[in-house]
Protein backbone atom coordinates (compact mmCIF):
# COMPACT_ATOMS: atom_id res chain seq x y z
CA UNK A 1 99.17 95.78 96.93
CA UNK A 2 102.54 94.69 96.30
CA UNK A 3 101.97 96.73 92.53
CA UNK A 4 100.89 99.74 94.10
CA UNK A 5 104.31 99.66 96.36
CA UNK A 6 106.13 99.32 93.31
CA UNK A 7 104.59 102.04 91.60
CA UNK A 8 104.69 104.72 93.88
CA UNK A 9 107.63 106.10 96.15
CA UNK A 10 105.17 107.15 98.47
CA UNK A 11 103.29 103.76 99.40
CA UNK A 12 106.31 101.32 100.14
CA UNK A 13 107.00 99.49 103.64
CA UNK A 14 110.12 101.35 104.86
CA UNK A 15 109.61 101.59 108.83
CA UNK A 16 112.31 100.89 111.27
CA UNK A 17 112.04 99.84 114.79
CA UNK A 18 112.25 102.70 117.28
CA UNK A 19 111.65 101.64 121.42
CA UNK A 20 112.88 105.28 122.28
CA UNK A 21 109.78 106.62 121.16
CA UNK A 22 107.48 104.58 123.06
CA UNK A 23 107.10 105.89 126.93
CA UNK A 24 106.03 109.38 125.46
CA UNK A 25 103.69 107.89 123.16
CA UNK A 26 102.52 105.20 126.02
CA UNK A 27 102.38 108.48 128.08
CA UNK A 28 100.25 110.22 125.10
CA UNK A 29 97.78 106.87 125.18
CA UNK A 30 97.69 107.25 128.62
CA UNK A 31 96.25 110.53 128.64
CA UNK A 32 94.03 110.60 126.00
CA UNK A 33 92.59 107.72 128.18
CA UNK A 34 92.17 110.28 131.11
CA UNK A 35 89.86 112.19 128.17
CA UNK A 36 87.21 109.48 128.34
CA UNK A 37 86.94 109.05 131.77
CA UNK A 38 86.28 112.23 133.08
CA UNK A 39 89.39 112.66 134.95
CA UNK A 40 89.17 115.73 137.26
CA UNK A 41 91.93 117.02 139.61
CA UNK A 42 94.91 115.18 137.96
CA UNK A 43 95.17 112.65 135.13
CA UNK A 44 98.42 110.64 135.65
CA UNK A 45 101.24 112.76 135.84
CA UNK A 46 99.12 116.32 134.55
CA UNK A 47 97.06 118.79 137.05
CA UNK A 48 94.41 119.63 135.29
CA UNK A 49 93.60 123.43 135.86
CA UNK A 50 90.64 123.93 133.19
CA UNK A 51 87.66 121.14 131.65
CA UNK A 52 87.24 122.17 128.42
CA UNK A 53 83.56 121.78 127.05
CA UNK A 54 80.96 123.03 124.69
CA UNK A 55 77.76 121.99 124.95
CA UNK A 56 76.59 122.60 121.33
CA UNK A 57 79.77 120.39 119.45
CA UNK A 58 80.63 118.20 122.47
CA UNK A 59 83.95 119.58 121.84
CA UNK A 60 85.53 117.72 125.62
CA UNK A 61 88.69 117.60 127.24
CA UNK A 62 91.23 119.59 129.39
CA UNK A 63 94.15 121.54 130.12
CA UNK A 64 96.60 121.40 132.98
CA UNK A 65 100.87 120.95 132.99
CA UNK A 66 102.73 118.52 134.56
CA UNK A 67 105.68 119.06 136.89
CA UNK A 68 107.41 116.25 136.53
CA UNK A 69 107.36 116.59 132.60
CA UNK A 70 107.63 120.50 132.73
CA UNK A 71 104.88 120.64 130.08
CA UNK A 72 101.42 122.30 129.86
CA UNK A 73 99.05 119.97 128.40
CA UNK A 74 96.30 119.91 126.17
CA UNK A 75 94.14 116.99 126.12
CA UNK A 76 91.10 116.28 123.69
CA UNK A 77 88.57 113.29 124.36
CA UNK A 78 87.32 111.47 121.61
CA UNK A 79 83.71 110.04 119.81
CA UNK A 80 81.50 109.01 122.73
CA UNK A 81 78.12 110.44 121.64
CA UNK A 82 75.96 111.19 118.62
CA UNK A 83 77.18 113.98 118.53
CA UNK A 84 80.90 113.08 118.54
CA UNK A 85 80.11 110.61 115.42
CA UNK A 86 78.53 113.65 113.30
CA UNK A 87 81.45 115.61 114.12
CA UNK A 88 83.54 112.22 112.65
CA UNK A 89 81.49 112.03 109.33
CA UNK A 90 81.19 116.07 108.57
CA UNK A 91 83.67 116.40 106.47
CA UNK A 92 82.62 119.71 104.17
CA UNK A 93 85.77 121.74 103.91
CA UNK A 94 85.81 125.05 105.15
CA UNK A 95 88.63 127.40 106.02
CA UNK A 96 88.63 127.83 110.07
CA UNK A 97 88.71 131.29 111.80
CA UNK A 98 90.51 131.46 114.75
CA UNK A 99 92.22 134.23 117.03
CA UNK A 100 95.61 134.42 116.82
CA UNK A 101 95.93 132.22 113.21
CA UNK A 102 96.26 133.45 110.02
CA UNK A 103 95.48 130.39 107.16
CA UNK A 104 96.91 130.69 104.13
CA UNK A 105 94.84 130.51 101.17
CA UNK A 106 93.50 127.58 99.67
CA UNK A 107 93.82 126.17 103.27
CA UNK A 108 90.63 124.10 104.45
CA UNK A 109 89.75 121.45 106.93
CA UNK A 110 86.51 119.50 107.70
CA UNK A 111 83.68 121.25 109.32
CA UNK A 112 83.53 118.27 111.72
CA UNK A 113 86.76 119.38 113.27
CA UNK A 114 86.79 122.93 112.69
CA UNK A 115 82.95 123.63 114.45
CA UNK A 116 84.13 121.31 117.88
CA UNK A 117 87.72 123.38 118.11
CA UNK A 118 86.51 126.67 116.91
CA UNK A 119 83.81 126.82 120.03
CA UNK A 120 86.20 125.74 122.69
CA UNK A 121 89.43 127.87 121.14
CA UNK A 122 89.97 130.91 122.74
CA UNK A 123 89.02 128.86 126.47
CA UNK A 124 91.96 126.61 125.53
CA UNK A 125 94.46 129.41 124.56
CA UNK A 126 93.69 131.72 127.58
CA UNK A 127 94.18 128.74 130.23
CA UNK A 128 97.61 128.33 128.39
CA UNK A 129 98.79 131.79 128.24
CA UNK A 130 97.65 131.66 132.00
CA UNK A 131 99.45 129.14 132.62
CA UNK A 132 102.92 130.40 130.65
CA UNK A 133 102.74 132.80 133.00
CA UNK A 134 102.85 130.76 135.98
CA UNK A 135 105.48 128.21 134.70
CA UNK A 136 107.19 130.16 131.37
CA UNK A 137 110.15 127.42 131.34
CA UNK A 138 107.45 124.42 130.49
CA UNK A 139 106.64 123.24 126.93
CA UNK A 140 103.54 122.68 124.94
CA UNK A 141 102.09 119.32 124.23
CA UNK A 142 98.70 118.27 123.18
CA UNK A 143 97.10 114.86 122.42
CA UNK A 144 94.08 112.97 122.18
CA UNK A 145 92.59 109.75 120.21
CA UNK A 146 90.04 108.98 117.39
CA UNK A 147 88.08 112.06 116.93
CA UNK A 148 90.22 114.08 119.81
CA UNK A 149 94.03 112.84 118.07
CA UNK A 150 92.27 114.59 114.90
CA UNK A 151 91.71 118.04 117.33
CA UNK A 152 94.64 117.88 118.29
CA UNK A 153 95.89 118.11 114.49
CA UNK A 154 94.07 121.46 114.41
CA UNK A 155 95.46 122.07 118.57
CA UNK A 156 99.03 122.04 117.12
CA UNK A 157 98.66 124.41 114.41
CA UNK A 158 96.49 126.57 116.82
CA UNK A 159 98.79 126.41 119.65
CA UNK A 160 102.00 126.69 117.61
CA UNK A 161 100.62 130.06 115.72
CA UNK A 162 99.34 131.64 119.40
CA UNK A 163 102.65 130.50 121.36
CA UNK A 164 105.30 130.72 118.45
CA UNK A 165 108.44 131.09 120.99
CA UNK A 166 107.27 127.90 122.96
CA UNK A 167 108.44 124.04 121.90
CA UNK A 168 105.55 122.18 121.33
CA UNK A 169 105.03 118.33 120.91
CA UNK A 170 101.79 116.89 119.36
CA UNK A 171 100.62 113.40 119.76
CA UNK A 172 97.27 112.88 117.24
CA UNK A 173 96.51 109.21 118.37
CA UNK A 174 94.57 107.04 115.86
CA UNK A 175 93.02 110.16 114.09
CA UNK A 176 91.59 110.35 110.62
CA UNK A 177 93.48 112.94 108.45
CA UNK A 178 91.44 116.52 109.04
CA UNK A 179 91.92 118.30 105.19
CA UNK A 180 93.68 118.72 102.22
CA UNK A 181 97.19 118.61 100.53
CA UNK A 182 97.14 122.85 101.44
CA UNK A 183 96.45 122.13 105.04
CA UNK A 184 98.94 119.58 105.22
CA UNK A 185 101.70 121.45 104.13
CA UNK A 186 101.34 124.87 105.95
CA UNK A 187 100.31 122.43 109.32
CA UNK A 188 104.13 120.95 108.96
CA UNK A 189 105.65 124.07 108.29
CA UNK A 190 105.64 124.80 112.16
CA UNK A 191 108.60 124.56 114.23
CA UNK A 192 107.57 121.90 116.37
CA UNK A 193 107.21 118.28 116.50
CA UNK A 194 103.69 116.26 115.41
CA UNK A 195 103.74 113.15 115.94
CA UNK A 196 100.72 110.54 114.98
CA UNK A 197 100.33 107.21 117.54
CA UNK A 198 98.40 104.24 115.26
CA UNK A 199 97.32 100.72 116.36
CA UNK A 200 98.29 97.63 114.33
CA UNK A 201 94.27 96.51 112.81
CA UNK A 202 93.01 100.26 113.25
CA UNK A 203 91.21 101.52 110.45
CA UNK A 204 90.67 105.26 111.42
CA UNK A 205 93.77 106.44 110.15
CA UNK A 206 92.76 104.75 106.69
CA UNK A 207 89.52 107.22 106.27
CA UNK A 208 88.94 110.01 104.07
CA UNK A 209 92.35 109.42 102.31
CA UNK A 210 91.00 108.23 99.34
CA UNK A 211 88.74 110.27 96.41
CA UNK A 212 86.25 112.33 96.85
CA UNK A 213 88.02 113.22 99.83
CA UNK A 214 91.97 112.83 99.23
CA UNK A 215 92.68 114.11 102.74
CA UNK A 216 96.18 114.17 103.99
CA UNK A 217 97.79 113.44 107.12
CA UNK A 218 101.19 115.41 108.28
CA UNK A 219 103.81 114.25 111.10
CA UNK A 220 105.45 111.38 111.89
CA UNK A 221 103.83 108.14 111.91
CA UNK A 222 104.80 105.79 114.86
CA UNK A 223 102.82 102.23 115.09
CA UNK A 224 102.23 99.96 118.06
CA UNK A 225 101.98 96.08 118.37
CA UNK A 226 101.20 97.03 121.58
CA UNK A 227 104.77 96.16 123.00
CA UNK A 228 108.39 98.54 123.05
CA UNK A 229 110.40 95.92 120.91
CA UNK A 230 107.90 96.31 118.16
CA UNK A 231 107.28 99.73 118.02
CA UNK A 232 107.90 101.21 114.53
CA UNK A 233 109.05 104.62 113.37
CA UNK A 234 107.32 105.24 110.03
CA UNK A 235 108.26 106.71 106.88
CA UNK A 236 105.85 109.51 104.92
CA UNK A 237 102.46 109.71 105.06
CA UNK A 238 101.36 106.52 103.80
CA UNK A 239 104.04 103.31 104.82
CA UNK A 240 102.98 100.37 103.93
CA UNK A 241 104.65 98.78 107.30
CA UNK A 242 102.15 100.74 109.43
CA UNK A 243 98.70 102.06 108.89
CA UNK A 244 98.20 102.35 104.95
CA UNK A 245 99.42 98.59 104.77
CA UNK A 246 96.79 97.02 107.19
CA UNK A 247 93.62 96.67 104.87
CA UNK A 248 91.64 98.24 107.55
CA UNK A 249 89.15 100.66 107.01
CA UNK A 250 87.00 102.59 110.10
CA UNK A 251 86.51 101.72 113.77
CA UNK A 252 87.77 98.10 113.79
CA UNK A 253 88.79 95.72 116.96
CA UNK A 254 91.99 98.10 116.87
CA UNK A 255 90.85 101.59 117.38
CA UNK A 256 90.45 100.25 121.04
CA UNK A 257 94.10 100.15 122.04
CA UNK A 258 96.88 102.96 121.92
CA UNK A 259 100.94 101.78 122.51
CA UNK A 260 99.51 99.02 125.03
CA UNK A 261 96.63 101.17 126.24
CA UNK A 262 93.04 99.86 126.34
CA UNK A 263 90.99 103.30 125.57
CA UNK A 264 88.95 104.38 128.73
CA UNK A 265 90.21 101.84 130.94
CA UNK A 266 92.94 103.62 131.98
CA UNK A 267 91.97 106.30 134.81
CA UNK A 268 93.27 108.99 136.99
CA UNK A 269 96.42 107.90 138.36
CA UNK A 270 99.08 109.83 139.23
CA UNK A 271 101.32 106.91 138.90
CA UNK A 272 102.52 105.76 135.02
């Protein structure tokens, strides 16, 4: 390991501490909790106005704003079925179609996360321009973890293309990386802000980065010992302080936990 970092610029251990990121990220956790546990008429600080499902891709989740935040949310839930875990392993890469999103060439993006968004995309984007109509001074966020942190990779490129004069903020929590080098670079290209929220021990951000699938992630990598003092701000896609330096590979012990969070056992509150 320690020859690798000194071969490449891009694999080195060159995070710094960062405590001002953590409530939004705890908040991020805290919602993509809400996903899983079938939160209904508000999920902590959000009121959800639309649950988002497909019945064919068990595509899940929902989409509501949040006064206190001044946001309109979009929130993806992640593997919970058979379904969910052939969505995880489909990784073919096609180029998505989607209204209101033109992909450049050469563009592409596993079928196990284009199929789920594709059949729940244009629900999603008309209960957001409905709701820019009702509250045009809020922002955009999405989030979600595991399989929905990697929708919401595809959520910011989709809502960033449909609402290009709205801020946006994504937070893809312990997601694999969706497609390849192409993707990666036209997906940061956006004028907005994506974020990715990984657990020390989790080995889901670790998949598919490797041959035959050299898939790349895109944002900025933040990583959680599960308290404020040790949250780190990481550097590139692969720092060997956070994720790539773990040795952990797949849904291990620390998929289960997001910035302090224990996936699914946090609920509906309206308090955070």
């Amino acid at each position: 390991m320690a020859a690798l970092a000194s071969a490449s610029p891009s694999l080195m251990p060159r995070a710094t501490a960062d405590t001002a990121a953590w409530s939004s990220l705890v908040r991020a956790a805290d919602l993509s909790s809400a996903a899983y546990t079938g939160c209904l008429g508000t999920a902590f600080d959000v009121t959800i106005t639309k649950q988002i499902y497909d019945v064919t891709t068990n595509a899940k989740g929902f989409v509501g704003y949040s006064t206190e935040k001044k946001k309109i949310s979009v929130v993806m839930k992640g593997s919970t079925t058979e379904q969910d875990i052939l969505n995880d392993i489909d990784t073919t890469l096609v180029t998505p179609s989607l209204s209101g999103v033109t992909f450049p060439s050469g563009a592409q993006i596993m079928q196990g996360i284009s199929s789920p968004w594709s059949s729940v995309h244009d629900d999603i984007i008309a209960e957001v321009k409905t709701l820019i109509s009702k509250y045009p001074e809020y922002t955009l966020e999405s989030t979600g973890h595991s399989l929905g942190g990697s929708l919401t990779y595809i959520s910011y490129v989709a809502l960033a293309s449909n609402f290009p004069d709205k801020e946006i903020t994504s937070n893809a929590m312990a997601a694999f990386p969706i497609g390849n080098q192409a993707w990666a670079t036209w997906a940061s290209s956006f004028n907005g802000t994506m974020n990715r929220g990984n657990n020390e021990d989790d080995g889901v951000p670790n998949m598919y980065i490797e041959l035959p699938y050299d898939f790349v992630h895109y944002g900025t990598e933040y990583y959680s010992y599960g308290t404020e003092i040790t949250c780190l701000k990481c550097t590139g896609e692969r720092d060997l302080s956070c994720s790539a330096g773990n040795s952990q590979y797949g849904v291990t012990a620390g998929h289960f936990y997001s910035f302090g969070v224990e996936m699914g056992a946090a609920g509906c509150s309206t308090l955070l």
